[in-house]
C-alpha atoms as a PDB file:
ATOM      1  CA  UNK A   1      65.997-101.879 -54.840  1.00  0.00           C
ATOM      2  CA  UNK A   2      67.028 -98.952 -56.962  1.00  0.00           C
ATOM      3  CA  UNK A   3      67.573 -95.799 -56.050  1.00  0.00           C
ATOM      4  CA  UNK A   4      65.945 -92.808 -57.752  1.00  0.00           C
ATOM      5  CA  UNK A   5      68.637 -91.706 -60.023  1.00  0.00           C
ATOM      6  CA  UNK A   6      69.239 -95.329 -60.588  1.00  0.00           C
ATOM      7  CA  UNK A   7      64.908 -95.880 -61.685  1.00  0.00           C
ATOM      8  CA  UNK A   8      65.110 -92.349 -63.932  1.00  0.00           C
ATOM      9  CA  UNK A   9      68.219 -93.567 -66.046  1.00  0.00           C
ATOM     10  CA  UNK A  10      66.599 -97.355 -66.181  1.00  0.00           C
ATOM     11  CA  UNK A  11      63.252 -95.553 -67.435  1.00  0.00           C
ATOM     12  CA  UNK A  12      65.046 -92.832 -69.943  1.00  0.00           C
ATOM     13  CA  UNK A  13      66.369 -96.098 -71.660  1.00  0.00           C
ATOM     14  CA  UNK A  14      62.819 -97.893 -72.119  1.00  0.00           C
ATOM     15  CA  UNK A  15      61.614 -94.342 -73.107  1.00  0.00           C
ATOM     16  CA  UNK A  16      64.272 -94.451 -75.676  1.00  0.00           C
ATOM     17  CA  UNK A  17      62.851 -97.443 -76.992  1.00  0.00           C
ATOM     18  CA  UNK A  18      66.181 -99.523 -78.031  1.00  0.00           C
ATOM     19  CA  UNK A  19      69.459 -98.184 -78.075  1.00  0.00           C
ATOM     20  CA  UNK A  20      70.589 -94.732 -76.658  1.00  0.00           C
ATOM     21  CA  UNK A  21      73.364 -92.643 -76.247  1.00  0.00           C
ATOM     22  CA  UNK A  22      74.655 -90.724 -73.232  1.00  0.00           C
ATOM     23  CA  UNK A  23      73.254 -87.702 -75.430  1.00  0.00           C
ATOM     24  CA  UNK A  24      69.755 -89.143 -75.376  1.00  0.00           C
ATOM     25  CA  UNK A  25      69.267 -90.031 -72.217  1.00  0.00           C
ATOM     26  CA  UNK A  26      70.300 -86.517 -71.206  1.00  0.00           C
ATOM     27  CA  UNK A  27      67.743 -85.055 -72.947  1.00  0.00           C
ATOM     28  CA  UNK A  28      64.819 -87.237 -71.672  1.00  0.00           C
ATOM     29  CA  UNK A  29      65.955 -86.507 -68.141  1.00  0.00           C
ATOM     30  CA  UNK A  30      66.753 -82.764 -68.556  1.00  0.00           C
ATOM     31  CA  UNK A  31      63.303 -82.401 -69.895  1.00  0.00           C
ATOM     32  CA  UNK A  32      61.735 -84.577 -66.193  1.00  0.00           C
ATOM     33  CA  UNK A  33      64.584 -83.620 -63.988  1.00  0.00           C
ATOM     34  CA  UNK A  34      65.786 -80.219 -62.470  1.00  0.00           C
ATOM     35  CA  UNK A  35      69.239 -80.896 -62.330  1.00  0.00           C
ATOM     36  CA  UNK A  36      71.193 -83.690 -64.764  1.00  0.00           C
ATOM     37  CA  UNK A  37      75.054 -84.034 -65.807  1.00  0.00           C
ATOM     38  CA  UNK A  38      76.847 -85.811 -68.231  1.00  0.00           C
ATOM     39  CA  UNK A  39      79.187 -87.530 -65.459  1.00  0.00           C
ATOM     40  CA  UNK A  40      76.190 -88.535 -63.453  1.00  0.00           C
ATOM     41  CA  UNK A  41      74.645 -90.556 -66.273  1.00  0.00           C
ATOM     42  CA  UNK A  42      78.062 -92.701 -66.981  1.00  0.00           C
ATOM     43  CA  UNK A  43      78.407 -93.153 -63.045  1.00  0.00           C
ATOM     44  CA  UNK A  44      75.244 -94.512 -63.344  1.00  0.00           C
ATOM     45  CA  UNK A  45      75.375 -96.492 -66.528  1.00  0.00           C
ATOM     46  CA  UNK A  46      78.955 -97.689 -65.379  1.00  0.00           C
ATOM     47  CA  UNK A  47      77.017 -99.086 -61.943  1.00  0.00           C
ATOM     48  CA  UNK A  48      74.216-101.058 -63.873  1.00  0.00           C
ATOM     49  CA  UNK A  49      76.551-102.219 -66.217  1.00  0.00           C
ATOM     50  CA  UNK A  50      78.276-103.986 -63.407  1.00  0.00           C
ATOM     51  CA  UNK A  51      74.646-105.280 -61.930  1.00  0.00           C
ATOM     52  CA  UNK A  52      74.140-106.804 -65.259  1.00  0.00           C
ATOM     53  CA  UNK A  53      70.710-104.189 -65.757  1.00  0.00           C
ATOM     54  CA  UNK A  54      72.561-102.606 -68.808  1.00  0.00           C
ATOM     55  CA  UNK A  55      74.656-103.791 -71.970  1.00  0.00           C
ATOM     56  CA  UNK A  56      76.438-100.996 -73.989  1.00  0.00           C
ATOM     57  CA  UNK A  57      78.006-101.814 -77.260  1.00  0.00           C
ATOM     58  CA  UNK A  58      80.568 -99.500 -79.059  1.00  0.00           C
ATOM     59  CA  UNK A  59      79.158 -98.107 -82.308  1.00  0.00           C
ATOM     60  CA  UNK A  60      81.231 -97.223 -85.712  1.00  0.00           C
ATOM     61  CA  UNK A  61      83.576 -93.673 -85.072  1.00  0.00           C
ATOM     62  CA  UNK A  62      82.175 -91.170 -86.611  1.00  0.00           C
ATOM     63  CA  UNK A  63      82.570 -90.067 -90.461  1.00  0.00           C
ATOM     64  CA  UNK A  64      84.577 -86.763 -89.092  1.00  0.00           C
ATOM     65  CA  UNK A  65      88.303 -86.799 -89.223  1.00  0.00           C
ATOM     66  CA  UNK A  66      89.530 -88.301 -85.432  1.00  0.00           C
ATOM     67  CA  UNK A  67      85.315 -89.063 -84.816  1.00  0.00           C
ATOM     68  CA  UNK A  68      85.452 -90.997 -81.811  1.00  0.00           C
ATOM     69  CA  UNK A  69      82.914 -94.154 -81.900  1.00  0.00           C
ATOM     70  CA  UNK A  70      79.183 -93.834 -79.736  1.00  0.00           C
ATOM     71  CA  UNK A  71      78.395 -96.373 -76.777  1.00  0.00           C
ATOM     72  CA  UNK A  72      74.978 -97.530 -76.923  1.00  0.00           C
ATOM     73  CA  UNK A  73      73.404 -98.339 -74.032  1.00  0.00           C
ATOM     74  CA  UNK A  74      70.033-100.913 -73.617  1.00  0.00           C
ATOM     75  CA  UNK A  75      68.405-101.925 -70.778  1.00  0.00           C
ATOM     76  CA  UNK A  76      68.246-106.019 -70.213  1.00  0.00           C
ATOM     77  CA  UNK A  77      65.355-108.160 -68.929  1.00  0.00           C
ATOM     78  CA  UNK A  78      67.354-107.584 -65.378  1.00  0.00           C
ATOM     79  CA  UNK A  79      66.909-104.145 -65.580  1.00  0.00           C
ATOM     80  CA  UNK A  80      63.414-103.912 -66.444  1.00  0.00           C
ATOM     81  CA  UNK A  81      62.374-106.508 -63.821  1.00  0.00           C
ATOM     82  CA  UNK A  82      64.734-104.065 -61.171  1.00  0.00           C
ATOM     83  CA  UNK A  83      62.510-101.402 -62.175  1.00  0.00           C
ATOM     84  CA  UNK A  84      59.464-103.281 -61.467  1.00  0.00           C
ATOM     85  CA  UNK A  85      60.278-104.467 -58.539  1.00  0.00           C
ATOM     86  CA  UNK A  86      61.246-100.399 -57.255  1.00  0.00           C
ATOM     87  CA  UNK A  87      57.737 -99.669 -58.175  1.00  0.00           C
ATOM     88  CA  UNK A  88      56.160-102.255 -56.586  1.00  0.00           C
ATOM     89  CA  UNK A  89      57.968-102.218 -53.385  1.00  0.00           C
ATOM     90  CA  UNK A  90      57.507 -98.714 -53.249  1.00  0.00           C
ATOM     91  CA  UNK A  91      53.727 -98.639 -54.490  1.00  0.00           C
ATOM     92  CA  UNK A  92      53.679-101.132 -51.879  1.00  0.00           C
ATOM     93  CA  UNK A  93      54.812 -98.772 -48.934  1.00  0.00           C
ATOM     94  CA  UNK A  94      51.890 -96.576 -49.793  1.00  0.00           C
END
């Protein structure tokens, strides 16, 4: 089971419909959430990296002189069946 933060991150990626950067996923859970931060997101992403629910690829650095290159993040077929499984154990509980 996920917890909450865990389920919001999960959904801001299938809202994001693909890829996403740390960027974009702040800004779909700034506009849902009261309180986000940058550091909380990678935490996050770092932990379902590990359980396999997320893969992140490094994108090309950035045209500006020392540009550092994006990660994109995606959510796998692991992740969206963890976040299925959250919301039917907890629809469940009901």
């Amino acid at each position: 089971m996920l917890g909450r933060f865990e389920e919001a991150v999960l959904l801001a990626l299938i809202n994001a419909q693909g890829e996403a950067t740390i960027s974009d996923v702040y800004k779909i859970l700034a506009t849902r959430l009261k309180r986000v931060s940058f550091g909380a997101i990678y935490t996050t992403l770092d932990r379902m990296l590990n359980k396999k629910f997320v893969e992140v690829r490094k994108g090309e650095p950035l045209a500006e002189r020392g540009g550092k290159a994006r990660n994109y993040s995606r959510i796998t077929s692991g992740g969206r069946t963890a976040v299925l499984e959250t919301h039917h154990m907890v629809e469940s509980l009901r």
